[in-house]
PDB file of N, CA and C in Angstrom:
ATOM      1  N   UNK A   1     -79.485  17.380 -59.486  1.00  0.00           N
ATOM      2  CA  UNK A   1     -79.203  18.422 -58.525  1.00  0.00           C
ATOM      3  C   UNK A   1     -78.340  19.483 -59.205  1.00  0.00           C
ATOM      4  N   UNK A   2     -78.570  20.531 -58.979  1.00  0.00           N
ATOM      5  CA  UNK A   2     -78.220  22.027 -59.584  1.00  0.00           C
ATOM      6  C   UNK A   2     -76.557  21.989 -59.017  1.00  0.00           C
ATOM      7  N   UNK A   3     -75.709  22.320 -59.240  1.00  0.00           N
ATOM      8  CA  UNK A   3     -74.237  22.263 -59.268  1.00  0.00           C
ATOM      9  C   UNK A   3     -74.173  23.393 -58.119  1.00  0.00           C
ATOM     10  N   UNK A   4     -74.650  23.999 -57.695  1.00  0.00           N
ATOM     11  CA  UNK A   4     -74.338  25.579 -56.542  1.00  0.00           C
ATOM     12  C   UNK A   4     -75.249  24.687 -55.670  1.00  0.00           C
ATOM     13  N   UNK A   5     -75.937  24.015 -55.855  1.00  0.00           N
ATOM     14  CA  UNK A   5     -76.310  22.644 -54.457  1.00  0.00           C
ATOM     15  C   UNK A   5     -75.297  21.441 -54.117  1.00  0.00           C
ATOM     16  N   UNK A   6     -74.354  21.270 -54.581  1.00  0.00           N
ATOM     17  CA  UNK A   6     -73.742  20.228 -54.509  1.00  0.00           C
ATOM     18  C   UNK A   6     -72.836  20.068 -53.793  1.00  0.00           C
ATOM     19  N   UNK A   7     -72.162  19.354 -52.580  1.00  0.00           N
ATOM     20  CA  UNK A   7     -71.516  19.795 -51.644  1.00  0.00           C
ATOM     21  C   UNK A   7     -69.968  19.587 -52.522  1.00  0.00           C
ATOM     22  N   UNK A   8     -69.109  20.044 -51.778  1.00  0.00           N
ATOM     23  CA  UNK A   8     -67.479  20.656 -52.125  1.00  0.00           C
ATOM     24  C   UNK A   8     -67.069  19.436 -52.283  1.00  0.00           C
ATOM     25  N   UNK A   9     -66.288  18.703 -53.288  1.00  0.00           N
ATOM     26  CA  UNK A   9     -65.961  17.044 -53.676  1.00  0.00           C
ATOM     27  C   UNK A   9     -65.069  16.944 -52.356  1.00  0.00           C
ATOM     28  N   UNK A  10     -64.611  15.623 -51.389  1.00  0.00           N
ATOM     29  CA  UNK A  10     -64.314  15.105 -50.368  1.00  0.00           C
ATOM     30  C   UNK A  10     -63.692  13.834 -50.965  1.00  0.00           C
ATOM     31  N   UNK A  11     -62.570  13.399 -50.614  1.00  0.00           N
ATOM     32  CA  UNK A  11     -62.145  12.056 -50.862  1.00  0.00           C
ATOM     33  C   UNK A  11     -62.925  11.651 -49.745  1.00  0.00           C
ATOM     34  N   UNK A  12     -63.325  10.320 -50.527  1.00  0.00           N
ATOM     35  CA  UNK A  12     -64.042   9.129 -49.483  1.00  0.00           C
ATOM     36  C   UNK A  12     -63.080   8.094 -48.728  1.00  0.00           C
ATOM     37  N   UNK A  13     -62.943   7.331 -48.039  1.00  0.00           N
ATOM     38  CA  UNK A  13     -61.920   6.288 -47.614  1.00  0.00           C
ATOM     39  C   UNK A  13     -62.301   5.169 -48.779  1.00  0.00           C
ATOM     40  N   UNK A  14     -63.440   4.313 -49.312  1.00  0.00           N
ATOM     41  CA  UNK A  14     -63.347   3.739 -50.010  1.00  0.00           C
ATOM     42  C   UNK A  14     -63.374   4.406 -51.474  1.00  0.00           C
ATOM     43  N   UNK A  15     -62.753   5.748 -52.154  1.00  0.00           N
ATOM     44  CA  UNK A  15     -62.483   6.007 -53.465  1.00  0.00           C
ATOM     45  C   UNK A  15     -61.311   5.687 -53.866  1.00  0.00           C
ATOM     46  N   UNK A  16     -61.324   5.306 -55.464  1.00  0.00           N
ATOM     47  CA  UNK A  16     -60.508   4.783 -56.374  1.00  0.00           C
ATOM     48  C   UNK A  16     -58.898   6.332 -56.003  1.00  0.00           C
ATOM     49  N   UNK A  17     -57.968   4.974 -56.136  1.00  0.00           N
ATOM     50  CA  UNK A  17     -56.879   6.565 -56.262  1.00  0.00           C
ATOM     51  C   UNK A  17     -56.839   7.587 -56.990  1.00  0.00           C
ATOM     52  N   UNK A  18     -57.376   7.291 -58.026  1.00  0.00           N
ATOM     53  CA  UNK A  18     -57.587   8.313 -59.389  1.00  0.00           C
ATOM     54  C   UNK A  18     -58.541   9.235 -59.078  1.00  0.00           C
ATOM     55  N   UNK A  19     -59.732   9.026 -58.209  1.00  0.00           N
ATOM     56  CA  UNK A  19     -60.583   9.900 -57.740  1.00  0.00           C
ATOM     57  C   UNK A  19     -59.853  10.583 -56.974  1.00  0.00           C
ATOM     58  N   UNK A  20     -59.750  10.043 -55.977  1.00  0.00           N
ATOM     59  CA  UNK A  20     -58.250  11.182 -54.605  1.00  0.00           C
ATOM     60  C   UNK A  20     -57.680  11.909 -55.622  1.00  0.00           C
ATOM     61  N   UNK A  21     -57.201  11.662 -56.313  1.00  0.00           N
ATOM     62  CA  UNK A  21     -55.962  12.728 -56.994  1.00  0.00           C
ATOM     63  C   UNK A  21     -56.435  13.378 -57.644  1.00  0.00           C
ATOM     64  N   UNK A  22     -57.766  13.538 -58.655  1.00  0.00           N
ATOM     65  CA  UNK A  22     -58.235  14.257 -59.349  1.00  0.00           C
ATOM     66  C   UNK A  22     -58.822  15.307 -58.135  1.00  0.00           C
ATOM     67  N   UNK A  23     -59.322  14.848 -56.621  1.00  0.00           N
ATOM     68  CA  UNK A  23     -60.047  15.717 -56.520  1.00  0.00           C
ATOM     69  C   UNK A  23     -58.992  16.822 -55.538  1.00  0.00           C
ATOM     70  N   UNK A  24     -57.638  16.458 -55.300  1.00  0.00           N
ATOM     71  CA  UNK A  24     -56.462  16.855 -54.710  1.00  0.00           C
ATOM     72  C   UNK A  24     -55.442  18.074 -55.494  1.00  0.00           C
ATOM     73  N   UNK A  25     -55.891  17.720 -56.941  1.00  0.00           N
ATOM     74  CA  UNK A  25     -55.282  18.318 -57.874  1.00  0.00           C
ATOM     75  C   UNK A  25     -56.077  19.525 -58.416  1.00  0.00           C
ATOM     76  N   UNK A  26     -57.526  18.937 -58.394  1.00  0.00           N
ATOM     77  CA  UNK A  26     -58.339  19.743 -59.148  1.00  0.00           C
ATOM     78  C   UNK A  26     -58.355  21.284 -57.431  1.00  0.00           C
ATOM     79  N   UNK A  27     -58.579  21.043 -56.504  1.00  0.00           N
ATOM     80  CA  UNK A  27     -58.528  21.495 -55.171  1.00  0.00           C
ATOM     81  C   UNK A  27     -57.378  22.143 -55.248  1.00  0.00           C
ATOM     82  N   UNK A  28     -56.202  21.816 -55.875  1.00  0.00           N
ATOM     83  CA  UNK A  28     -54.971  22.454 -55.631  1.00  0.00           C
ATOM     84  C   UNK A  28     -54.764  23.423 -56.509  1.00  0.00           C
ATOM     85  N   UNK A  29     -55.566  23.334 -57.554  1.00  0.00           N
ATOM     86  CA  UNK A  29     -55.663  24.738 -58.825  1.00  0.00           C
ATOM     87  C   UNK A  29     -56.292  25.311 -58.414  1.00  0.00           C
ATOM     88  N   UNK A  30     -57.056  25.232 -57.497  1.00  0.00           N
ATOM     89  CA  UNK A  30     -58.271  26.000 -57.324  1.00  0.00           C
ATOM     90  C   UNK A  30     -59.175  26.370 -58.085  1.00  0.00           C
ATOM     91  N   UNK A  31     -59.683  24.965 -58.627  1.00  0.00           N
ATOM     92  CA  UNK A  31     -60.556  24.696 -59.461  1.00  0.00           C
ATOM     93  C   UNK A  31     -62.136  24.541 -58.240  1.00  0.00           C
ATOM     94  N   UNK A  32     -63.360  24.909 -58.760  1.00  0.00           N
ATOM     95  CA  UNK A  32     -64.576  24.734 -57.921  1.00  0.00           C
ATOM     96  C   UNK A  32     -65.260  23.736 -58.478  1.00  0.00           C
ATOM     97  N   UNK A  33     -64.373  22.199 -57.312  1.00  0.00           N
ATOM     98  CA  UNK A  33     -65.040  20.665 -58.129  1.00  0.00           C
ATOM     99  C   UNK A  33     -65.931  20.202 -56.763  1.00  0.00           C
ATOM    100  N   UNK A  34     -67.096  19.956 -57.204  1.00  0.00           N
ATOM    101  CA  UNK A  34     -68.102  19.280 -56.679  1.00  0.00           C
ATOM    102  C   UNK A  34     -68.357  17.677 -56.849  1.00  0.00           C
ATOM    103  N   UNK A  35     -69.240  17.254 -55.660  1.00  0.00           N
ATOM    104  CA  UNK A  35     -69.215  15.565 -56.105  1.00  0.00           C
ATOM    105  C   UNK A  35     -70.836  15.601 -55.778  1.00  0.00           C
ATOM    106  N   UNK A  36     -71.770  14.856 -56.840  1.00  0.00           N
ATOM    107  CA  UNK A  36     -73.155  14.948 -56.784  1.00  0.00           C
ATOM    108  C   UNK A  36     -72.967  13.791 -55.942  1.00  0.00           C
ATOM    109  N   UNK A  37     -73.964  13.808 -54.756  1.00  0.00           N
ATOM    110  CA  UNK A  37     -74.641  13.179 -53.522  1.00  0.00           C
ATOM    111  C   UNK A  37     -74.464  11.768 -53.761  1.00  0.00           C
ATOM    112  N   UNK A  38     -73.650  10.955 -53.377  1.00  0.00           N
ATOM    113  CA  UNK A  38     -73.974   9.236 -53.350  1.00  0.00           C
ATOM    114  C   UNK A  38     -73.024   9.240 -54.641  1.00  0.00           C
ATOM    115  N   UNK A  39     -72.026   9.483 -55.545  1.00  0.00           N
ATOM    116  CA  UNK A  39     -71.909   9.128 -56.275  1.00  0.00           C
ATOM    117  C   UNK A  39     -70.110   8.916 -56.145  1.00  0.00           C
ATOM    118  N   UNK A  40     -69.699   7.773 -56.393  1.00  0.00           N
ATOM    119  CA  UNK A  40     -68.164   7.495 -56.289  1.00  0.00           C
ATOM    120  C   UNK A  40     -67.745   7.267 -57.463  1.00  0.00           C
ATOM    121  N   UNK A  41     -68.512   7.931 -58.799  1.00  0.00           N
ATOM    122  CA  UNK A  41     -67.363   7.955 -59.906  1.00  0.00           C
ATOM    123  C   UNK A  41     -67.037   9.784 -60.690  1.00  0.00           C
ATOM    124  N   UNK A  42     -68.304  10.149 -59.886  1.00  0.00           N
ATOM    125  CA  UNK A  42     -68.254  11.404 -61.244  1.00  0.00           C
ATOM    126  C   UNK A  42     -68.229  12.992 -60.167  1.00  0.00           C
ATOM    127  N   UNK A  43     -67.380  13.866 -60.754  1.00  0.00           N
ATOM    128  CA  UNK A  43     -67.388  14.858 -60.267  1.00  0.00           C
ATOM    129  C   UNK A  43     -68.081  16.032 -61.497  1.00  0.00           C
ATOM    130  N   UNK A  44     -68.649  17.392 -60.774  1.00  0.00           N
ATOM    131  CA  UNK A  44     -69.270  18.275 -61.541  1.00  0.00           C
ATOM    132  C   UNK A  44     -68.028  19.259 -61.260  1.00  0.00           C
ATOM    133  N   UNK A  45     -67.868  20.097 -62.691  1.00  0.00           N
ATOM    134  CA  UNK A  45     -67.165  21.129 -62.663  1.00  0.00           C
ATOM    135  C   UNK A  45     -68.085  22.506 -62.985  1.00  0.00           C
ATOM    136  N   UNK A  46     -67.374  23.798 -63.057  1.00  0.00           N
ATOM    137  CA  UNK A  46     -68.558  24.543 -63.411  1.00  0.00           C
ATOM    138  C   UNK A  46     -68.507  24.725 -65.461  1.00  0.00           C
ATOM    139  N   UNK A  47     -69.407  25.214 -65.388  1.00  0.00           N
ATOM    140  CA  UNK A  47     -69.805  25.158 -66.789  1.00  0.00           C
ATOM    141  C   UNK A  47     -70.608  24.238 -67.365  1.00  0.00           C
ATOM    142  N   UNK A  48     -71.183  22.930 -66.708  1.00  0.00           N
ATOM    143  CA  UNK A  48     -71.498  21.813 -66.965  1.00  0.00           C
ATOM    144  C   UNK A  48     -70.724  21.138 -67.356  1.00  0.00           C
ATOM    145  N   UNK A  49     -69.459  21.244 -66.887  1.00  0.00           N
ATOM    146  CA  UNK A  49     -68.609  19.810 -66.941  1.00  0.00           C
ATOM    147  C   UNK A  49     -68.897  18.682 -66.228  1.00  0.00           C
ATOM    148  N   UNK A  50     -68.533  17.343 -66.260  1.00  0.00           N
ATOM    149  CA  UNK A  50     -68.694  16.212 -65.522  1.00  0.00           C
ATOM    150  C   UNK A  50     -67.280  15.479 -66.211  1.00  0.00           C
ATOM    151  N   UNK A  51     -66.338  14.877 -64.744  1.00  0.00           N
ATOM    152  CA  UNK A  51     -65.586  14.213 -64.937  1.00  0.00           C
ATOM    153  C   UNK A  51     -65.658  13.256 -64.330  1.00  0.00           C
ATOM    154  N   UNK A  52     -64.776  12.028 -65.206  1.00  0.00           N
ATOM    155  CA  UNK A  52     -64.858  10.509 -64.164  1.00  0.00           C
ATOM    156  C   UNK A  52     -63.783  10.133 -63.889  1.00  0.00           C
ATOM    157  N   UNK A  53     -62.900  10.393 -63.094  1.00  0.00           N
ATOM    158  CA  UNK A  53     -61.640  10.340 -62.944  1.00  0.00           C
ATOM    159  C   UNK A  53     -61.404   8.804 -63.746  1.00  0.00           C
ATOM    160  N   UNK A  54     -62.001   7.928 -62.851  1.00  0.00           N
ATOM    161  CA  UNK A  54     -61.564   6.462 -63.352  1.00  0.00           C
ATOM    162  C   UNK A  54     -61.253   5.613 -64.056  1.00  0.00           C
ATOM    163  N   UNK A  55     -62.400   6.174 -65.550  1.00  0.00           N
ATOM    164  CA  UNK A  55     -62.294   6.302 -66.775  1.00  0.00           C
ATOM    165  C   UNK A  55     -61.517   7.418 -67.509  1.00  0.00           C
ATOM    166  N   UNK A  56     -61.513   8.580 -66.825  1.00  0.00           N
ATOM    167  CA  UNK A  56     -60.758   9.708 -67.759  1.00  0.00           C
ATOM    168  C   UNK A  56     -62.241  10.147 -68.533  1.00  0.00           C
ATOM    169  N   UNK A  57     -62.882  10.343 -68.695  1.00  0.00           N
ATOM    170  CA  UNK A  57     -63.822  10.633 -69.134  1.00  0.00           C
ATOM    171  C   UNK A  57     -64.358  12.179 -68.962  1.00  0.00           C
ATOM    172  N   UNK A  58     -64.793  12.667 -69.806  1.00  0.00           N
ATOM    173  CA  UNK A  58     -65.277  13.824 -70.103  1.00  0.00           C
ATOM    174  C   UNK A  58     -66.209  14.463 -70.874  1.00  0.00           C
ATOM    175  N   UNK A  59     -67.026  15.013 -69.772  1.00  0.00           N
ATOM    176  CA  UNK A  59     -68.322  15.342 -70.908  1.00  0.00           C
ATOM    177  C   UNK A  59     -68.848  16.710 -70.214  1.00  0.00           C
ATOM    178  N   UNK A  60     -70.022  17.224 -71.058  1.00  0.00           N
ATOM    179  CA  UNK A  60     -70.376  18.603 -70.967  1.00  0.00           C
ATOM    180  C   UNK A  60     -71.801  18.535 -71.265  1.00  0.00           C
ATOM    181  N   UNK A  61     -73.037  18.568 -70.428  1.00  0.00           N
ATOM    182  CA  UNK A  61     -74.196  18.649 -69.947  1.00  0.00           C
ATOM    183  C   UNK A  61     -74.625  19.354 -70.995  1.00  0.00           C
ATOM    184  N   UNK A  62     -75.584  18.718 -72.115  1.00  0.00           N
ATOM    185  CA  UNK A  62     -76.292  18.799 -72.967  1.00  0.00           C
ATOM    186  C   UNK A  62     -75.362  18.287 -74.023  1.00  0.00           C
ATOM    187  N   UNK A  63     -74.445  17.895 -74.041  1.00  0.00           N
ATOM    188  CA  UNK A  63     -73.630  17.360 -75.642  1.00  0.00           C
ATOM    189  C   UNK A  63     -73.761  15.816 -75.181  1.00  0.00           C
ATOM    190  N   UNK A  64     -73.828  15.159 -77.064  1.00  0.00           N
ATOM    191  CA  UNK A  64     -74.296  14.225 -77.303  1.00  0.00           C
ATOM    192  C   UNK A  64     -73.427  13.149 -76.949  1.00  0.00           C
ATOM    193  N   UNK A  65     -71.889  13.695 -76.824  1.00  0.00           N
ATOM    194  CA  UNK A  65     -70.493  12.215 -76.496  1.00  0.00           C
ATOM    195  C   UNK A  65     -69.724  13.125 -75.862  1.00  0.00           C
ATOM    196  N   UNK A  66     -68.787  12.127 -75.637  1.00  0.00           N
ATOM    197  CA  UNK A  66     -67.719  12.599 -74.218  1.00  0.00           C
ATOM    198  C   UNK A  66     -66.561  13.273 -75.178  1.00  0.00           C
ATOM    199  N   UNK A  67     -65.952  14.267 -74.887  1.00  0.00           N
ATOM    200  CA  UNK A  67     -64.789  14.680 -75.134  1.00  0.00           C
ATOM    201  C   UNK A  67     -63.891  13.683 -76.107  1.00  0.00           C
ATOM    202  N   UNK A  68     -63.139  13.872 -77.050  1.00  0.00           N
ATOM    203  CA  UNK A  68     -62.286  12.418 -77.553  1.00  0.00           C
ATOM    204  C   UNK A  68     -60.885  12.152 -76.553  1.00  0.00           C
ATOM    205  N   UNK A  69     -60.454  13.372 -75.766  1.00  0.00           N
ATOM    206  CA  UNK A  69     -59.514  13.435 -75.003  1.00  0.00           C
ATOM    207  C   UNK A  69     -59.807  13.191 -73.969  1.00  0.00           C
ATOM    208  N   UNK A  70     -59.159  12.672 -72.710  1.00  0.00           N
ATOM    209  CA  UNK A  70     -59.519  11.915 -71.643  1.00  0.00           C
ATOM    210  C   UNK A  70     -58.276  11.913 -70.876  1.00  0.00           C
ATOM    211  N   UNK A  71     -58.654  11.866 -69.146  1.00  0.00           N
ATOM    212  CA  UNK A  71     -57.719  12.014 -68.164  1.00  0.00           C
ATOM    213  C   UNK A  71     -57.578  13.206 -67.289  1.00  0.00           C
ATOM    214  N   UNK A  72     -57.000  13.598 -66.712  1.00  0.00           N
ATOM    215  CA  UNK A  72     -56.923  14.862 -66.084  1.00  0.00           C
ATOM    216  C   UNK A  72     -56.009  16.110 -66.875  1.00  0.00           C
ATOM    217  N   UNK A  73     -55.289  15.344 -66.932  1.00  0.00           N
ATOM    218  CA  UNK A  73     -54.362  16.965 -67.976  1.00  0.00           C
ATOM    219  C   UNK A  73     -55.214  17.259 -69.151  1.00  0.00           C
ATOM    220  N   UNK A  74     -55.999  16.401 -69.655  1.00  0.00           N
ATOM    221  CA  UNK A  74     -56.849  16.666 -70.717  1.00  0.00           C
ATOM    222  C   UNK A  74     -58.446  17.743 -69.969  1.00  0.00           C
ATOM    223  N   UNK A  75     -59.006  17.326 -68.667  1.00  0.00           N
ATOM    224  CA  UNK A  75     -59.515  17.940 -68.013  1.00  0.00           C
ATOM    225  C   UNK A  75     -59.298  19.552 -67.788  1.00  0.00           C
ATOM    226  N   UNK A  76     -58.175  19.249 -67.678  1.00  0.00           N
ATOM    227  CA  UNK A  76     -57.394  20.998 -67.135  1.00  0.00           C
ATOM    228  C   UNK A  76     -57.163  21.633 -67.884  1.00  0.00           C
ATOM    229  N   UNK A  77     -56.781  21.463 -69.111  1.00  0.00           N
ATOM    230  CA  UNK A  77     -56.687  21.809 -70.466  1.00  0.00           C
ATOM    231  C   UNK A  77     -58.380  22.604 -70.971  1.00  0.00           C
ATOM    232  N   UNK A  78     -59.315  21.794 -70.882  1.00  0.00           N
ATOM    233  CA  UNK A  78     -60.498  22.097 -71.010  1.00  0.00           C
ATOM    234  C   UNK A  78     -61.271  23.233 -70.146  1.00  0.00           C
ATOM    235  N   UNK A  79     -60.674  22.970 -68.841  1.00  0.00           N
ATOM    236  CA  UNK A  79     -60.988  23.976 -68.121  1.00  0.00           C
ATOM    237  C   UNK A  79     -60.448  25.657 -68.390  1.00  0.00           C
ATOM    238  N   UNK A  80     -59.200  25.279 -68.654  1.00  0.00           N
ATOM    239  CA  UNK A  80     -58.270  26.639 -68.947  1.00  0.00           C
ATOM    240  C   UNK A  80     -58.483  27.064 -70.612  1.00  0.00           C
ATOM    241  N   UNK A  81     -59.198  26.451 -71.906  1.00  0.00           N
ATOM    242  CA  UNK A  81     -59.509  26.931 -72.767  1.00  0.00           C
ATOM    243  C   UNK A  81     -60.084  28.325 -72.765  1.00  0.00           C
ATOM    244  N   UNK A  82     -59.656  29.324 -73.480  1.00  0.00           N
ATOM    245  CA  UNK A  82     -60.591  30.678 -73.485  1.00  0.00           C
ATOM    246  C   UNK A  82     -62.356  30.224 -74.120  1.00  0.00           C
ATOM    247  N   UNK A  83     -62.083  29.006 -74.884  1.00  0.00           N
ATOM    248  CA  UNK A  83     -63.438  29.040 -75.742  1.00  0.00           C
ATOM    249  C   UNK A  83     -64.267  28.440 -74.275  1.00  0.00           C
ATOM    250  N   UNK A  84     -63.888  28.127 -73.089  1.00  0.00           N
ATOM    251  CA  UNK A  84     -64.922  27.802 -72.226  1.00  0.00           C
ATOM    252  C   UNK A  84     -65.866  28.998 -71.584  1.00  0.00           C
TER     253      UNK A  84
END
């Protein structure tokens, strides 16, 4: 599903705390984080980001491995790069 289809990320009652807070934090920068349909680990950012709060994980839609840095401040960091 195309990322400008994806509804606005929502804490669920059964998500991990790390999800809540990523998506509380990311919401509070006013960052535009999406959660693809049915899915309780991974959020879409724009640019083709994908984060997993749970893992810390980070990756970018068409690259071959995840980021070597991981977590949310590492997230935000990525987001706020000029090279993005």
């Amino acid at each position: 599903m195309k990322f400008d289809n994806m509804p606005t990320a929502q804490a669920q009652p059964s998500d991990a705390l790390a999800m809540v807070a990523a998506i509380d934090r990311l919401i509070g920068e006013g960052i535009d984080v999406r959660r693809p349909i049915g899915s309780a680990f991974q959020l879409k950012l724009p640019d083709g980001l994908s984060y997993y709060p749970t893992t810390g994980k980070i990756y970018r839609d068409s690259a071959s491995a995840a980021y070597q840095q991981t977590g949310l401040a590492a997230l935000l960091a990525v987001l706020n790069s000029p090279a993005l």
